[in-house]
Protein backbone atom coordinates (compact mmCIF):
# COMPACT_ATOMS: atom_id res chain seq x y z
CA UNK A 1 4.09 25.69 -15.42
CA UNK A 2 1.11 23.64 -15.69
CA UNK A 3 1.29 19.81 -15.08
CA UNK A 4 1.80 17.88 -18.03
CA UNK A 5 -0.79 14.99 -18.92
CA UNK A 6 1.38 12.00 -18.22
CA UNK A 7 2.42 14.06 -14.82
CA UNK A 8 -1.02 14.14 -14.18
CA UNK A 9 -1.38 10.48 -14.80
CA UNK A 10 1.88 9.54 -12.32
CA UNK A 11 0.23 11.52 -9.92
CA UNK A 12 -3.29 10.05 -10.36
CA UNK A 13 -1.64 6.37 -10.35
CA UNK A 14 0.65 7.26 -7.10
CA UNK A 15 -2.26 8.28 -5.55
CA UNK A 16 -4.40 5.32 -6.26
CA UNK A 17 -1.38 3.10 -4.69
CA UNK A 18 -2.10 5.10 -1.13
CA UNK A 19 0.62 7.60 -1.57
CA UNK A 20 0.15 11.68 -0.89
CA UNK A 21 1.67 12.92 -4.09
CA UNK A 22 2.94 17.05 -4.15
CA UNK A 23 4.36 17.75 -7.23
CA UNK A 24 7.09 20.12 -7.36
CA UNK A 25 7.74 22.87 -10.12
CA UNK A 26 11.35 23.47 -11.55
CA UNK A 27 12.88 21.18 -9.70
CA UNK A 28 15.07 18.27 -11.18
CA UNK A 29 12.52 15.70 -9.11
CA UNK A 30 8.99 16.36 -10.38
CA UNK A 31 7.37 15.30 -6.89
CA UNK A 32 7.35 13.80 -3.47
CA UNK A 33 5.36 10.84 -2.87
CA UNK A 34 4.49 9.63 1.13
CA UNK A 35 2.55 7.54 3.19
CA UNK A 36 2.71 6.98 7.26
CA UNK A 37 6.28 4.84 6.72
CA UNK A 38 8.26 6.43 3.61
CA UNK A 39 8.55 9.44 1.33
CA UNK A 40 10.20 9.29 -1.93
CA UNK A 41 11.27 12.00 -4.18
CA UNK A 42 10.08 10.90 -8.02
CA UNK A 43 11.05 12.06 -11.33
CA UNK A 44 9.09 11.86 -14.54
CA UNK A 45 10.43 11.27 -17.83
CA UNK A 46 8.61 10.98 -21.23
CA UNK A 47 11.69 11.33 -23.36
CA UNK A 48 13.48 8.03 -23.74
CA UNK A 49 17.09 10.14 -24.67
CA UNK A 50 17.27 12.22 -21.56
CA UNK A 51 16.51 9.04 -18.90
CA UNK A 52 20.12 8.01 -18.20
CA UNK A 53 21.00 12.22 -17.56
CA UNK A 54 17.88 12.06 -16.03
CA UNK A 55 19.17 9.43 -13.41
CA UNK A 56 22.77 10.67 -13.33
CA UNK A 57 20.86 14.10 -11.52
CA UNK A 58 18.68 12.54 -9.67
CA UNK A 59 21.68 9.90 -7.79
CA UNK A 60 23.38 12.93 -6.73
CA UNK A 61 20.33 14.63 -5.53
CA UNK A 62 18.79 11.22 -3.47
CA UNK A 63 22.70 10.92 -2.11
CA UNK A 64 22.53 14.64 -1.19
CA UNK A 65 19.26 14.49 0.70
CA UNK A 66 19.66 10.69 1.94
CA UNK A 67 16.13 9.94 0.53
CA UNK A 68 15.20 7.15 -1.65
CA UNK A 69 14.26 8.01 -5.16
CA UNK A 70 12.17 6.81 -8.10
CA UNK A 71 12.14 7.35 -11.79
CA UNK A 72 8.86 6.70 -13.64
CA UNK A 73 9.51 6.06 -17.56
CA UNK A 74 6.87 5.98 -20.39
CA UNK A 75 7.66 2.70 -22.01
CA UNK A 76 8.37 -0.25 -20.33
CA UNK A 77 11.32 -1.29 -21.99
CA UNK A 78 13.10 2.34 -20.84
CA UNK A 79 12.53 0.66 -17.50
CA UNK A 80 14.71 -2.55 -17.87
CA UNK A 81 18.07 -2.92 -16.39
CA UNK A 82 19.46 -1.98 -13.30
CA UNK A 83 20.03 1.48 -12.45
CA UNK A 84 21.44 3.53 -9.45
CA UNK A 85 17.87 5.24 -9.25
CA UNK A 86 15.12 2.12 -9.24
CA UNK A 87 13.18 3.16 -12.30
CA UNK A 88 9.65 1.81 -13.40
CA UNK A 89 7.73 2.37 -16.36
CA UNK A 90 3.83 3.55 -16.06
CA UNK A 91 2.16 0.47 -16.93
CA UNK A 92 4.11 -1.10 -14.46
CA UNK A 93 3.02 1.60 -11.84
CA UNK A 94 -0.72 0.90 -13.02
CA UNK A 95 -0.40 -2.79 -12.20
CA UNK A 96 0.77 -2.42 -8.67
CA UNK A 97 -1.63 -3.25 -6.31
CA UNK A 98 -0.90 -0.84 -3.35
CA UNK A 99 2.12 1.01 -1.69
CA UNK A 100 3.37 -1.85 0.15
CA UNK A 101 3.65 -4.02 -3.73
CA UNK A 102 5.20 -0.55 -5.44
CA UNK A 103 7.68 -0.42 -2.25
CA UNK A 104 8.91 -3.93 -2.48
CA UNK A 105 9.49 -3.25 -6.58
CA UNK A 106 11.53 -0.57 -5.71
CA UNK A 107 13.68 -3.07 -3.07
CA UNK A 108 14.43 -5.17 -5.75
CA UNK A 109 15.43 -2.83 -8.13
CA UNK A 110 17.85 -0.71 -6.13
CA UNK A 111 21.55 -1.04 -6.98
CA UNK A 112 23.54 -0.58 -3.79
């Protein structure tokens, strides 16, 4: 399956912020993002009715492989609230200045 256009736009973004970004294909997480301290697995979602199933699978998979997680959202209001996996809505991701900003975003968003 080809990359969608606002995959290719996470990816373009995450890369911008210092991040290697390899997307992955039928897969419940849509890529893994790294530098030299981190890697995160990421999901994508456009569709503002599947986010909370969207983060109900991706919980269980972050708990399963003991990495930390990330949900990237369309709109930012699908981004507000607290939520098990930190979420953050592209034109949030296009304001962050580097990895070190995005990583201390995701700090304050994750529910323990």
């Amino acid at each position: 399956r080809k990359m969608k256009e606002f995959e290719r736009m996470v990816k373009a973004e995450m890369e911008s912020k210092g991040f290697s970004v390899f997307p992955l294909r039928k897969s419940i997480v849509n890529f893994i993002a790294e530098d030299k301290e981190i890697s995160y697995f990421g999901g994508i979602e456009e569709e503002a009715s599947r986010i909370r199933k969207k983060v109900e699978y991706l919980k269980e998979f972050y708990e399963l492989s003991n990495k930390d997680g990330i949900l990237i959202v369309k709109k930012e209001s699908e981004a507000s609230g607290n939520s098990e996996v930190p979420i953050i809505s592209y034109s949030e991701l296009s304001k962050v200045k580097d990895n070190q900003e995005f990583k201390e975003i995701l700090r304050e968003r994750r529910v323990d």
